[in-house]
C-alpha atoms as a PDB file:
ATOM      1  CA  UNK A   1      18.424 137.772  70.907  1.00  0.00           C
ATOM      2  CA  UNK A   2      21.452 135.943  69.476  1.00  0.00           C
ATOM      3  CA  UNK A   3      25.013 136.350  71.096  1.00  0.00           C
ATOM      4  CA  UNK A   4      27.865 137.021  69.291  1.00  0.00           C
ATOM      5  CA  UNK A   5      30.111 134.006  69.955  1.00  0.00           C
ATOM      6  CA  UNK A   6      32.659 134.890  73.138  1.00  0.00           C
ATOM      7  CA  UNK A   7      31.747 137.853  74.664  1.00  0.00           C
ATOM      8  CA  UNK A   8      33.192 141.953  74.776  1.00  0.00           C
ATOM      9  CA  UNK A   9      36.518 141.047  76.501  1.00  0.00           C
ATOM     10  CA  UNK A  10      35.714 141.984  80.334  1.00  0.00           C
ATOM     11  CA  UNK A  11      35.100 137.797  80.909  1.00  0.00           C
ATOM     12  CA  UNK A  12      37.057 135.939  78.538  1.00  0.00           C
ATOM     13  CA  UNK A  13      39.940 136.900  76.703  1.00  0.00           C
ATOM     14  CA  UNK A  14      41.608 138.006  79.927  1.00  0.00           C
ATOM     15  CA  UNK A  15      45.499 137.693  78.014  1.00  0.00           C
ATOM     16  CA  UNK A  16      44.606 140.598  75.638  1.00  0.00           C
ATOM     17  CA  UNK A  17      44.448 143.944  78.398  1.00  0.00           C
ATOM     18  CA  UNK A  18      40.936 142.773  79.388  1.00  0.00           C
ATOM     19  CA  UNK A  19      42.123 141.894  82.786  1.00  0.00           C
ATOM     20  CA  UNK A  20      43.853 145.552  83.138  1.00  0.00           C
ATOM     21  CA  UNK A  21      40.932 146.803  81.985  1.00  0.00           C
ATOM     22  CA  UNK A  22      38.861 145.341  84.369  1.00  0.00           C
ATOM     23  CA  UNK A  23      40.454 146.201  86.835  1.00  0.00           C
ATOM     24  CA  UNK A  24      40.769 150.127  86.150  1.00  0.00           C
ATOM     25  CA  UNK A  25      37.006 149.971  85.923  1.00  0.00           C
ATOM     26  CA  UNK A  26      36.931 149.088  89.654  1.00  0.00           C
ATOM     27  CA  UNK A  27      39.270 151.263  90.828  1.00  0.00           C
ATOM     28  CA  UNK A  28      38.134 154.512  88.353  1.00  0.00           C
ATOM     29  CA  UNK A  29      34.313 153.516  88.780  1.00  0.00           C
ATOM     30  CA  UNK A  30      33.506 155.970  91.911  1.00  0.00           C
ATOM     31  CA  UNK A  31      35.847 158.849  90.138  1.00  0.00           C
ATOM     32  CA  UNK A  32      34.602 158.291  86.545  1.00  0.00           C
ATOM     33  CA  UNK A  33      30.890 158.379  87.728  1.00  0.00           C
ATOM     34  CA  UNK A  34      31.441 161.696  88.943  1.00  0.00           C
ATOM     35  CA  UNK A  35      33.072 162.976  85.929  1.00  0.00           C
ATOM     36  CA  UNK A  36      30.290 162.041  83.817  1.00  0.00           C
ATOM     37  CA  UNK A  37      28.121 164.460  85.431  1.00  0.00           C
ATOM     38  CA  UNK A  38      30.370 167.214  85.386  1.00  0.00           C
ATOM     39  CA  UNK A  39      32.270 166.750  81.755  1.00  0.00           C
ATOM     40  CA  UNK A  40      31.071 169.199  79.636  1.00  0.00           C
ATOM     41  CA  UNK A  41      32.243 169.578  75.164  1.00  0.00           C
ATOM     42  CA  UNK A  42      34.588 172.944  75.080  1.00  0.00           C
ATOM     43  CA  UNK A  43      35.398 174.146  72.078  1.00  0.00           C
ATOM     44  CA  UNK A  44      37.603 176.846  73.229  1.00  0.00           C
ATOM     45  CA  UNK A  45      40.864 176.432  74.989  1.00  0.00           C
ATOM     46  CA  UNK A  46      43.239 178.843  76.680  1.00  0.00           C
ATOM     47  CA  UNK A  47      46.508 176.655  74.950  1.00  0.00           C
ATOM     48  CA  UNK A  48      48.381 176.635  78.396  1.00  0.00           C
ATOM     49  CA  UNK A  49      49.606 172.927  79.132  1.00  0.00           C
ATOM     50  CA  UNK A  50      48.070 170.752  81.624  1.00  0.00           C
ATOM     51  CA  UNK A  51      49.947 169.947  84.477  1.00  0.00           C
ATOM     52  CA  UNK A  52      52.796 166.584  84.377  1.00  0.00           C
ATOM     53  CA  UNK A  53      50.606 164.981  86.954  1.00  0.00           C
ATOM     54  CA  UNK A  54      47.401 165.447  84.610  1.00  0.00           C
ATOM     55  CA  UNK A  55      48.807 164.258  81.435  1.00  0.00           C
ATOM     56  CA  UNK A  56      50.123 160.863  83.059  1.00  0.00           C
ATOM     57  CA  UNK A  57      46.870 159.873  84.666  1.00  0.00           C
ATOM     58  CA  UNK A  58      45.831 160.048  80.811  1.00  0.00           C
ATOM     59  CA  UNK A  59      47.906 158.221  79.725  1.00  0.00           C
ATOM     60  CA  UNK A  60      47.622 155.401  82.195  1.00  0.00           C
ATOM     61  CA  UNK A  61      44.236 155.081  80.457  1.00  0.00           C
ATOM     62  CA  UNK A  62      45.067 155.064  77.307  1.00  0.00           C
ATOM     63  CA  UNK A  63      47.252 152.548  78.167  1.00  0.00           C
ATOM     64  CA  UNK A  64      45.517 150.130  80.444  1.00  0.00           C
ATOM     65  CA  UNK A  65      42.137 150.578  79.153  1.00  0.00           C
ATOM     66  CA  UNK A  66      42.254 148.026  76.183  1.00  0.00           C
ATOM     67  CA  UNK A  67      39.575 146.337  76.382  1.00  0.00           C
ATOM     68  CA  UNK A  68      39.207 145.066  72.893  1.00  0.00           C
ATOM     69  CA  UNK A  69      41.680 144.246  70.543  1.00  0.00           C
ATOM     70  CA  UNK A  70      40.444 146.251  67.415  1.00  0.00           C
ATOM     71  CA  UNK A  71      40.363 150.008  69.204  1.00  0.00           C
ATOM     72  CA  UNK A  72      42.455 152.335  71.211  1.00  0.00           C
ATOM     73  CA  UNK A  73      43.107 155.753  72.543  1.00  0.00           C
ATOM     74  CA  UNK A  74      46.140 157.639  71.304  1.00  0.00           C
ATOM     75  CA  UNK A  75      47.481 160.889  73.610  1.00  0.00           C
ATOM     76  CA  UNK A  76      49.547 163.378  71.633  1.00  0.00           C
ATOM     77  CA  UNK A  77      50.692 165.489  73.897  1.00  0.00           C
ATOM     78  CA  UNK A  78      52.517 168.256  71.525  1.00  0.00           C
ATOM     79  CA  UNK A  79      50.163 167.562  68.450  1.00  0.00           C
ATOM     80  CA  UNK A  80      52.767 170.536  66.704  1.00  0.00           C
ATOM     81  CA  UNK A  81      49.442 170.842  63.977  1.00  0.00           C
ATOM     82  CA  UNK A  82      45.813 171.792  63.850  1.00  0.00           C
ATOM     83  CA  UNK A  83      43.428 168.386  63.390  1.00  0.00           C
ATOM     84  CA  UNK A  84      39.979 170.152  63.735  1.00  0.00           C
ATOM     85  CA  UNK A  85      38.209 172.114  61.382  1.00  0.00           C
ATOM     86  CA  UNK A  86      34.794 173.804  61.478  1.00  0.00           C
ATOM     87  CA  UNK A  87      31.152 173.315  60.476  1.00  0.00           C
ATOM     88  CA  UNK A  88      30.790 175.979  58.166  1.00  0.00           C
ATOM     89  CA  UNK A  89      34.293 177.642  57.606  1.00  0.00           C
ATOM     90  CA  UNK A  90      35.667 178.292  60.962  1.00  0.00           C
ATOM     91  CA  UNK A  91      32.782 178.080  62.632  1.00  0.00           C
ATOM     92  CA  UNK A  92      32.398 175.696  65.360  1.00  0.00           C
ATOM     93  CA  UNK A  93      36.029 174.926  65.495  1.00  0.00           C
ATOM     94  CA  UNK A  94      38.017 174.051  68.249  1.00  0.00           C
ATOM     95  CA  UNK A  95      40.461 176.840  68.722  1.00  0.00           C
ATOM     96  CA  UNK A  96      43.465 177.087  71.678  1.00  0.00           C
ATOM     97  CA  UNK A  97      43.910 173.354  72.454  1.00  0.00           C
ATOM     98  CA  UNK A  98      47.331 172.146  73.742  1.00  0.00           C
ATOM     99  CA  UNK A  99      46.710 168.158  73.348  1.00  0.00           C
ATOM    100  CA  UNK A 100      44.994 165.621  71.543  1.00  0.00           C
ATOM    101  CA  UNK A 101      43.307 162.566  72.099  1.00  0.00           C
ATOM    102  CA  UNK A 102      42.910 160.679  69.249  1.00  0.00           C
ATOM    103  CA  UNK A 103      40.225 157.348  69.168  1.00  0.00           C
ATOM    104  CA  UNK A 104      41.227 154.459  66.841  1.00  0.00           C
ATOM    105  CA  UNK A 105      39.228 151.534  65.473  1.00  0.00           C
ATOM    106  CA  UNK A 106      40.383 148.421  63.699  1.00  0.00           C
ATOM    107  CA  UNK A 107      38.299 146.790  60.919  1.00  0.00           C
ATOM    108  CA  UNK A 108      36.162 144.728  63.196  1.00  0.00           C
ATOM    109  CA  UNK A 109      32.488 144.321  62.797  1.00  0.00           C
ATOM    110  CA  UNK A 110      32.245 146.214  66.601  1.00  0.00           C
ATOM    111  CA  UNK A 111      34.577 148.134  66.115  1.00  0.00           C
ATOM    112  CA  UNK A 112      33.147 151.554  66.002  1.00  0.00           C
ATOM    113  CA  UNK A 113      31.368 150.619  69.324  1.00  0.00           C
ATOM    114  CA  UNK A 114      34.417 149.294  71.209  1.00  0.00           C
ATOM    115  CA  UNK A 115      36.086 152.862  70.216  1.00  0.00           C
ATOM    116  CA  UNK A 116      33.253 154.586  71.751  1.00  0.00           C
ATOM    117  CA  UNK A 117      33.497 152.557  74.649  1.00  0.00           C
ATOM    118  CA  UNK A 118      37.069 152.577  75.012  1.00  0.00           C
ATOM    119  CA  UNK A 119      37.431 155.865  74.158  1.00  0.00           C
ATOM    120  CA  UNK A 120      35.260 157.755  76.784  1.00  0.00           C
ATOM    121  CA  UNK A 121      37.316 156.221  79.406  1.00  0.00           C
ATOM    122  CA  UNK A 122      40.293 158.562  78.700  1.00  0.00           C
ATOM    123  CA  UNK A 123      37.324 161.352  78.545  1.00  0.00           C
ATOM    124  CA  UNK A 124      36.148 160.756  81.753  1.00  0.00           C
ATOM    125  CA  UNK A 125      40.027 160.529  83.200  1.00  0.00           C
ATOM    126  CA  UNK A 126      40.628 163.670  82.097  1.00  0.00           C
ATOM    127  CA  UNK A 127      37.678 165.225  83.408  1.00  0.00           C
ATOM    128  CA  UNK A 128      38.278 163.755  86.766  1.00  0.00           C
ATOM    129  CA  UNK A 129      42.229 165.284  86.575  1.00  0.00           C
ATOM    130  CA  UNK A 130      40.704 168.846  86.196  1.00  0.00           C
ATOM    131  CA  UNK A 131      40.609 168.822  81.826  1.00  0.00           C
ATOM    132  CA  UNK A 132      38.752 169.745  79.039  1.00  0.00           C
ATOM    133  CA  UNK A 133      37.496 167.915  75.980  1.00  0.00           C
ATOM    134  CA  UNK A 134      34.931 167.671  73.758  1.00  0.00           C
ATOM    135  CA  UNK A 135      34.098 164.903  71.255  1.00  0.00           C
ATOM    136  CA  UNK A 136      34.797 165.672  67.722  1.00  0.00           C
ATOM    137  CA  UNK A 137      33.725 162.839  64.973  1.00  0.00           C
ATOM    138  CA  UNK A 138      33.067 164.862  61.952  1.00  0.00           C
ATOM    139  CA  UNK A 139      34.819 168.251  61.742  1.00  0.00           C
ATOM    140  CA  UNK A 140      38.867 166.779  61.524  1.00  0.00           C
ATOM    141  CA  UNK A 141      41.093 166.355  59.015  1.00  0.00           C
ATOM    142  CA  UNK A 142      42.080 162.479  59.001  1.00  0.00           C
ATOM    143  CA  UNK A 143      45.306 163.192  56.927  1.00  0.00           C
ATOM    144  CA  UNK A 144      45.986 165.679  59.194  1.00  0.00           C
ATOM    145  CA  UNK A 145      45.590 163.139  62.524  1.00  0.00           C
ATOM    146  CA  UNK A 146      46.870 160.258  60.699  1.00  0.00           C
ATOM    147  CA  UNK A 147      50.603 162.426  60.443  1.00  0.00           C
ATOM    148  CA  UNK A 148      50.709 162.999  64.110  1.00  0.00           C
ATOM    149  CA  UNK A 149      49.409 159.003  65.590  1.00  0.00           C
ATOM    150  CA  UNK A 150      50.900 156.245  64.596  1.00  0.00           C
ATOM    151  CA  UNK A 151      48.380 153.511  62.933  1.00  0.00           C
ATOM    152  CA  UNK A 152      48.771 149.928  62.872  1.00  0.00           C
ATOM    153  CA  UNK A 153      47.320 148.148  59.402  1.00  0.00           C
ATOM    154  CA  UNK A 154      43.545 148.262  59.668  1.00  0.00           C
ATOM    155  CA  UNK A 155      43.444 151.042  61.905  1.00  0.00           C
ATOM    156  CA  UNK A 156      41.973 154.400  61.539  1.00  0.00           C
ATOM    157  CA  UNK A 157      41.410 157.942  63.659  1.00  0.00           C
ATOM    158  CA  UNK A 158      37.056 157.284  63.914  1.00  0.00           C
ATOM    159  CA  UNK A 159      37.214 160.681  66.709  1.00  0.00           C
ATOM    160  CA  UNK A 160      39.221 163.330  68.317  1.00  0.00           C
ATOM    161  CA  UNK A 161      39.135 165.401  71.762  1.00  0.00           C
ATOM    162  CA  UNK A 162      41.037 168.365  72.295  1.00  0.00           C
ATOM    163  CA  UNK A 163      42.626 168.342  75.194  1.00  0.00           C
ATOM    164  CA  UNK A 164      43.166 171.273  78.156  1.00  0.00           C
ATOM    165  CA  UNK A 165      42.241 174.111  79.746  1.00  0.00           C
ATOM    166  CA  UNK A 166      38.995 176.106  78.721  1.00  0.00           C
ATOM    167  CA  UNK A 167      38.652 179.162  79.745  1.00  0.00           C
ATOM    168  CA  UNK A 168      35.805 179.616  82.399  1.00  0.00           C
ATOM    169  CA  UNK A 169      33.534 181.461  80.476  1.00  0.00           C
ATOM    170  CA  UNK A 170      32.767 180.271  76.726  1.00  0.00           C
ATOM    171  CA  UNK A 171      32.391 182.629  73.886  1.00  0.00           C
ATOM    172  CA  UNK A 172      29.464 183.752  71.763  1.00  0.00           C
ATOM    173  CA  UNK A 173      30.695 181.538  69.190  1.00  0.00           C
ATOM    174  CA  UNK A 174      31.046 178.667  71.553  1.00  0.00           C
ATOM    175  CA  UNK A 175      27.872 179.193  73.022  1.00  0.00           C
ATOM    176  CA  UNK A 176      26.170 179.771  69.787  1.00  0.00           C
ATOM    177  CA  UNK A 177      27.318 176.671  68.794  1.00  0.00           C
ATOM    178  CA  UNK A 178      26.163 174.671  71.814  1.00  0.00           C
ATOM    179  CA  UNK A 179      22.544 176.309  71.203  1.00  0.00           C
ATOM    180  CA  UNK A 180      22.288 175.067  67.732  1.00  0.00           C
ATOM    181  CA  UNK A 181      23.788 171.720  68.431  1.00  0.00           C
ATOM    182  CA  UNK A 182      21.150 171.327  71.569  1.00  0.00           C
ATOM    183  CA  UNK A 183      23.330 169.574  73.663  1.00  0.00           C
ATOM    184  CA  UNK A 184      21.579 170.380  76.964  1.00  0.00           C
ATOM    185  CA  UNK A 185      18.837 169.319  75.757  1.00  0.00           C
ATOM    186  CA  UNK A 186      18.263 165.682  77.128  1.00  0.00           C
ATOM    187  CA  UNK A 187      16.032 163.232  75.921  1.00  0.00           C
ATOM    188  CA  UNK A 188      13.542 162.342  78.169  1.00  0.00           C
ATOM    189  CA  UNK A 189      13.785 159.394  80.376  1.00  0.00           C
ATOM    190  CA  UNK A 190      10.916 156.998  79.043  1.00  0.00           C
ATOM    191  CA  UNK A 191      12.310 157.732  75.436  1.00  0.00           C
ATOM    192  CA  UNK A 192      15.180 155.509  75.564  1.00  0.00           C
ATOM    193  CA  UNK A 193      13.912 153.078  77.872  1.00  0.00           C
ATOM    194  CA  UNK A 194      10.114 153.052  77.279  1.00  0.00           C
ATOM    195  CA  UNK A 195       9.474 150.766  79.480  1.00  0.00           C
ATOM    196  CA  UNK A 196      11.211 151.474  82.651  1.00  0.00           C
ATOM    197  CA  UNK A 197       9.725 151.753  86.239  1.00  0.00           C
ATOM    198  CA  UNK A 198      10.273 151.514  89.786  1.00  0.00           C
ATOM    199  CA  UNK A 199      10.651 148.266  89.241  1.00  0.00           C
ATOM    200  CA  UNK A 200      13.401 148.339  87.451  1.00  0.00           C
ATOM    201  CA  UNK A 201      16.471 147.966  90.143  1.00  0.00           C
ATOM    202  CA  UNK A 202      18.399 150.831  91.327  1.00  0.00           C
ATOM    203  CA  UNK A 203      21.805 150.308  89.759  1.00  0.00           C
ATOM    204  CA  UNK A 204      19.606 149.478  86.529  1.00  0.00           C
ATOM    205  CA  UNK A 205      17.886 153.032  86.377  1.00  0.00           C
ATOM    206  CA  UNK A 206      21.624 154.723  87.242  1.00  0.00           C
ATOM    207  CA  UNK A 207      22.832 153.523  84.764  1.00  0.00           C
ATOM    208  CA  UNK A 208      20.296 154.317  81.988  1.00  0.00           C
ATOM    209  CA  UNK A 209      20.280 158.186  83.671  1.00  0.00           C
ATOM    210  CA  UNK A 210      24.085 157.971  83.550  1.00  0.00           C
ATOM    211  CA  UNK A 211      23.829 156.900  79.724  1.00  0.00           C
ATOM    212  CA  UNK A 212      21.491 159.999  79.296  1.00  0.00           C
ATOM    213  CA  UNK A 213      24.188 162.257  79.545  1.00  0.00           C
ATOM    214  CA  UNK A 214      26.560 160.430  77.396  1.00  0.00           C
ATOM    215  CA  UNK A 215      27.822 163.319  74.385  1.00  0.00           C
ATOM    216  CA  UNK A 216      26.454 162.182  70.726  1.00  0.00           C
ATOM    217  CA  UNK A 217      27.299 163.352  67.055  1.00  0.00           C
ATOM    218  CA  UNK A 218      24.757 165.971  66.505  1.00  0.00           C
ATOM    219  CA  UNK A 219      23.061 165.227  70.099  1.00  0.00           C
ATOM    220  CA  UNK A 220      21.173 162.849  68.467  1.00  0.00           C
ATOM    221  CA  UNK A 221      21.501 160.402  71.724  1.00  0.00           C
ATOM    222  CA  UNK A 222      20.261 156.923  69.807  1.00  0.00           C
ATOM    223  CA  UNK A 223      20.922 154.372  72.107  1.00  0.00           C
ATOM    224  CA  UNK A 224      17.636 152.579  73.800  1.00  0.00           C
ATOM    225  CA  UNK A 225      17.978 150.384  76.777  1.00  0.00           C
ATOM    226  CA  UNK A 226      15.317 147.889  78.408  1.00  0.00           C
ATOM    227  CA  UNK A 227      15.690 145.267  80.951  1.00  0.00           C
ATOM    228  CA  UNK A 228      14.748 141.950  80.452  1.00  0.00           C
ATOM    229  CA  UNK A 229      15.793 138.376  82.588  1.00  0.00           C
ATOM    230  CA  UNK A 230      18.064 140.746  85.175  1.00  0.00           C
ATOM    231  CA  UNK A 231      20.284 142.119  82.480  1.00  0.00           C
ATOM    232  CA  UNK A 232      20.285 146.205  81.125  1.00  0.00           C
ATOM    233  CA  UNK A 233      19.921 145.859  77.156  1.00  0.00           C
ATOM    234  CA  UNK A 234      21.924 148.256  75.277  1.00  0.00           C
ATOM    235  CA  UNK A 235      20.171 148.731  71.285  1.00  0.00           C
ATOM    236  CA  UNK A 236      20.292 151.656  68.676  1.00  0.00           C
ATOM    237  CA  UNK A 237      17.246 153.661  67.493  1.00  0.00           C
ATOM    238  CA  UNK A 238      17.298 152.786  64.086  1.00  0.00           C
ATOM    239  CA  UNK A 239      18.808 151.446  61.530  1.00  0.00           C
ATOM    240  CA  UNK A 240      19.401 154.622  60.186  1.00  0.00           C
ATOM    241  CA  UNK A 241      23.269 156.081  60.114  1.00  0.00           C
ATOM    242  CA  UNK A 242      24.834 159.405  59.415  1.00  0.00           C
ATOM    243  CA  UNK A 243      27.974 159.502  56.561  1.00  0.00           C
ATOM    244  CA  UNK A 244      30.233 160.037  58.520  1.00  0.00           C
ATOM    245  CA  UNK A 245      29.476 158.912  62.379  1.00  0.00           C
ATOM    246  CA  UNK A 246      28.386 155.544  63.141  1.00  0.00           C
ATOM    247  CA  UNK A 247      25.677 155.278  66.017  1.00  0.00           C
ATOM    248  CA  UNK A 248      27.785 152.621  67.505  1.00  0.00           C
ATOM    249  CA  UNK A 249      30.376 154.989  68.490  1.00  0.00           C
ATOM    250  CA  UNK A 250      27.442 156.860  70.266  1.00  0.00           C
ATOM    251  CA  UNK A 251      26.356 153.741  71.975  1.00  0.00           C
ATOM    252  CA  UNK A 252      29.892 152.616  73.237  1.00  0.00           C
ATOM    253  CA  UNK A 253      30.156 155.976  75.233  1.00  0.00           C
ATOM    254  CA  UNK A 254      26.726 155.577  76.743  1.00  0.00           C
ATOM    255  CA  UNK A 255      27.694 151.764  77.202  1.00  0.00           C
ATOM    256  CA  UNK A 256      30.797 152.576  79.209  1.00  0.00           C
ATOM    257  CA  UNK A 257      28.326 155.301  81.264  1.00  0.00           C
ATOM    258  CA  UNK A 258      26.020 152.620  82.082  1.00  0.00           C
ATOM    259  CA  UNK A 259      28.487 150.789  83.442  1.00  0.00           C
ATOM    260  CA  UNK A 260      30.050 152.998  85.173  1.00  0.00           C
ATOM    261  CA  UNK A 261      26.663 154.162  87.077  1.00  0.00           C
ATOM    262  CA  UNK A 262      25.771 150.365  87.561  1.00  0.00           C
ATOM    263  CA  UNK A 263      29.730 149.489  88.917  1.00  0.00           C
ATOM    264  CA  UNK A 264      29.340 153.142  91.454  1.00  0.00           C
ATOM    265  CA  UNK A 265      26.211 151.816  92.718  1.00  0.00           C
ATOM    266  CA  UNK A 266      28.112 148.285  93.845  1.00  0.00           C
ATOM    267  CA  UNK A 267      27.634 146.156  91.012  1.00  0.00           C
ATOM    268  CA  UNK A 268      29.940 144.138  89.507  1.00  0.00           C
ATOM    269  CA  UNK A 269      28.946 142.097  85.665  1.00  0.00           C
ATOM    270  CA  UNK A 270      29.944 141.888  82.276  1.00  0.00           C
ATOM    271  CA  UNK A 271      28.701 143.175  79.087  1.00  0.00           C
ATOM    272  CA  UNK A 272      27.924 140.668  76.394  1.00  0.00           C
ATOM    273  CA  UNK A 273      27.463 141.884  73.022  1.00  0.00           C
ATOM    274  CA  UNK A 274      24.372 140.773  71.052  1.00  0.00           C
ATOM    275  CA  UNK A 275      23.899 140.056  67.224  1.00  0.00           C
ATOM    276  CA  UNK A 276      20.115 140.186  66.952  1.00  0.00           C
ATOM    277  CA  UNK A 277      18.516 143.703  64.665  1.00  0.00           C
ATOM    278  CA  UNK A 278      19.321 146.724  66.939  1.00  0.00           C
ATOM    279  CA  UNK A 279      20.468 145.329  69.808  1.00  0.00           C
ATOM    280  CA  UNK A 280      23.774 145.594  70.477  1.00  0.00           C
ATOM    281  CA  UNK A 281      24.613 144.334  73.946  1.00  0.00           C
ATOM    282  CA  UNK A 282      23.502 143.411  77.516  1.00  0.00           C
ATOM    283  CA  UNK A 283      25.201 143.822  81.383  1.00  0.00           C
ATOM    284  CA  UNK A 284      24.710 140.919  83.039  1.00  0.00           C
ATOM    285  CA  UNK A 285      25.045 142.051  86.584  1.00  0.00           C
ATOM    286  CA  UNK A 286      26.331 140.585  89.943  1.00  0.00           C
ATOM    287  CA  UNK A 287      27.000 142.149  93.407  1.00  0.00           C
ATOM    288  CA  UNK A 288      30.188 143.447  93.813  1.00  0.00           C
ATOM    289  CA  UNK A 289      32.122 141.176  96.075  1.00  0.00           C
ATOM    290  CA  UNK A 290      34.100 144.190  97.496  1.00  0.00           C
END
C-alpha cells in the first residue's frame, strides 16, 4: 500500500475545521452510532417543518463538520423548489419534503469520498434529532439544486437528502420502491471482509457491521474492509463505476460508520487515506484517552 502524502485531515491540517471536526466526532460518536442503526431512506414526507431546535443541531454539523477542504454539507431550510425527480417518471420520487440537504464536492482527486464521509454526518444528526432523509445521488435536477445553494468555483451538488417528517407508515409506492431497490437486503458479513474472525478485535468487527448498514446508490454496498498490522482497511469492490455515482461516495458513508462504531466502542485513531489499486484508506486506532 502507498499513502497519499499527509493524511485525511483528522491529524494534520488541524487550521482547516479538522480540529472542530474532531472534536464533534467525540462528542456525537455515542449518539451517531445509534442513529446508524435506526436511520432508515424515506421517500415520502408529511411537508410539516421540523422543529427550531432540530434544524439548528443540523446545522451545527454542517458547519463544524469540515473535515476536508474540497466537500461540504449545505442545509436549505425553505428550498421554495422541487430538486428530486423520479426513476421512471414520477416514480420513486421524493414527494412532501420541507428541507434539503445538499452534499458538495470540490475537484479533488478524493473528493467524492470526503463528500460521502462528510456528508453522512449531517445524516446521522438528523436522525438522532428525530428526522427523516434518504440519500438521493441520481434522481435530482443539478440546475435545479445549483439555484437554491450557493457554490464556490470547483464545487458541485454530488447528492441530496430530503429533509423531515415521514409519515409512520410508507406507501405502496414507497414500499414498492424499497423492494425493488433491495435495501434490506444486507450483504453478508464475510463478503466485504472475507477474511474476518474472532480474531479480529472488537471495535474492528463494530465497525465493519456498522459499515454494513451504510445506504448505497442502487444498494450495491461496494466497500471491502480487512485488517492488516492493527489498522481496519477501507477498499472498493472493483474498479467498476456507475455514470453517474462514484463508489467513493458509497465508501465515505461506510468510512464515517466505521468510525463511528470503532470511536462508540472507546477507540480513538485516524484515518489515513491510501493510493495503492482499490484501497482507499486505513484507521489506525488508539485507546481513547477519555
Amino acid at each position: 500500500m502507498k499513502k497519499v502524502t499527509g493524511s485525511m485531515g483528522l491529524r494534520i491540517d488541524k487550521g482547516h475545521g479538522s480540529g472542530e471536526a474532531y472534536s464533534m466526532l467525540a462528542e456525537r460518536a455515542d449518539a451517531w452510532s445509534e442513529a446508524l442503526l435506526s436511520r432508515h431512506s424515506r421517500r415520502s414526507y408529511d411537508g410539516t417543518s421540523a422543529a427550531p431546535e432540530q434544524l439548528t443541531s443540523v446545522q451545527a454539523v454542517c458547519e463544524r463538520f469540515r473535515p476536508h477542504t474540497d466537500a461540504r454539507v449545505a442545509l436549505v431550510e425553505q428550498p421554495g423548489c422541487d430538486v428530486f425527480t423520479g426513476a421512471i417518471g414520477s416514480y420513486g420520487k421524493v414527494t412532501g419534503a420541507p428541507h434539503l440537504l445538499a452534499v458538495i464536492a470540490g475537484d479533488g482527486a478524493r473528493s467524492a469520498l470526503h463528500a460521502g464521509y462528510t456528508g453522512e454526518a449531517a445524516v446521522l444528526e438528523a436522525t438522532a434529532a428525530g428526522l427523516d432523509t434518504c440519500w438521493v445521488a441520481g434522481f435530482f435536477d443539478r440546475d435545479v439544486a445549483r439555484s437554491v445553494v450557493e457554490l464556490e468555483a470547483g464545487e458541485r451538488i454530488v447528492a441530496v437528502s430530503p429533509l423531515g417528517r415521514a409519515p409512520a407508515r410508507k406507501s405502496g409506492t414507497e414500499r414498492t420502491f424499497v423492494a425493488l431497490a433491495g435495501s434490506r437486503q444486507r450483504k453478508p458479513l464475510r463478503t466485504i471482509a472475507k477474511d474476518v474472525s474472532p480474531r479480529w478485535p472488537e471495535w474492528a468487527l463494530g465497525a465493519v457491521e456498522a459499515a454494513r448498514v451504510a445506504p448505497s446508490a442502487m444498494n450495491r454496498q461496494p466497500w471491502r474492509f480487512r485488517f492488516e498490522d492493527g489498522a481496519l482497511i477501507l477498499a472498493m469492490d472493483s474498479a467498476g463505476q456507475l455514470p453517474v455515482v462514484r463508489k467513493e461516495l458509497d465508501c465515505g458513508i461506510a468510512m464515517l460508520h466505521a468510525e463511528v462504531a470503532a470511536r462508540a466502542y472507546g477507540m480513538d485513531g485516524a484515518w489515513e487515506e491510501l493510493e495503492d489499486g482499490l484501497d482507499l484508506a486505513r484507521w489506525i486506532a488508539k485507546e481513547d484517552p477519555r
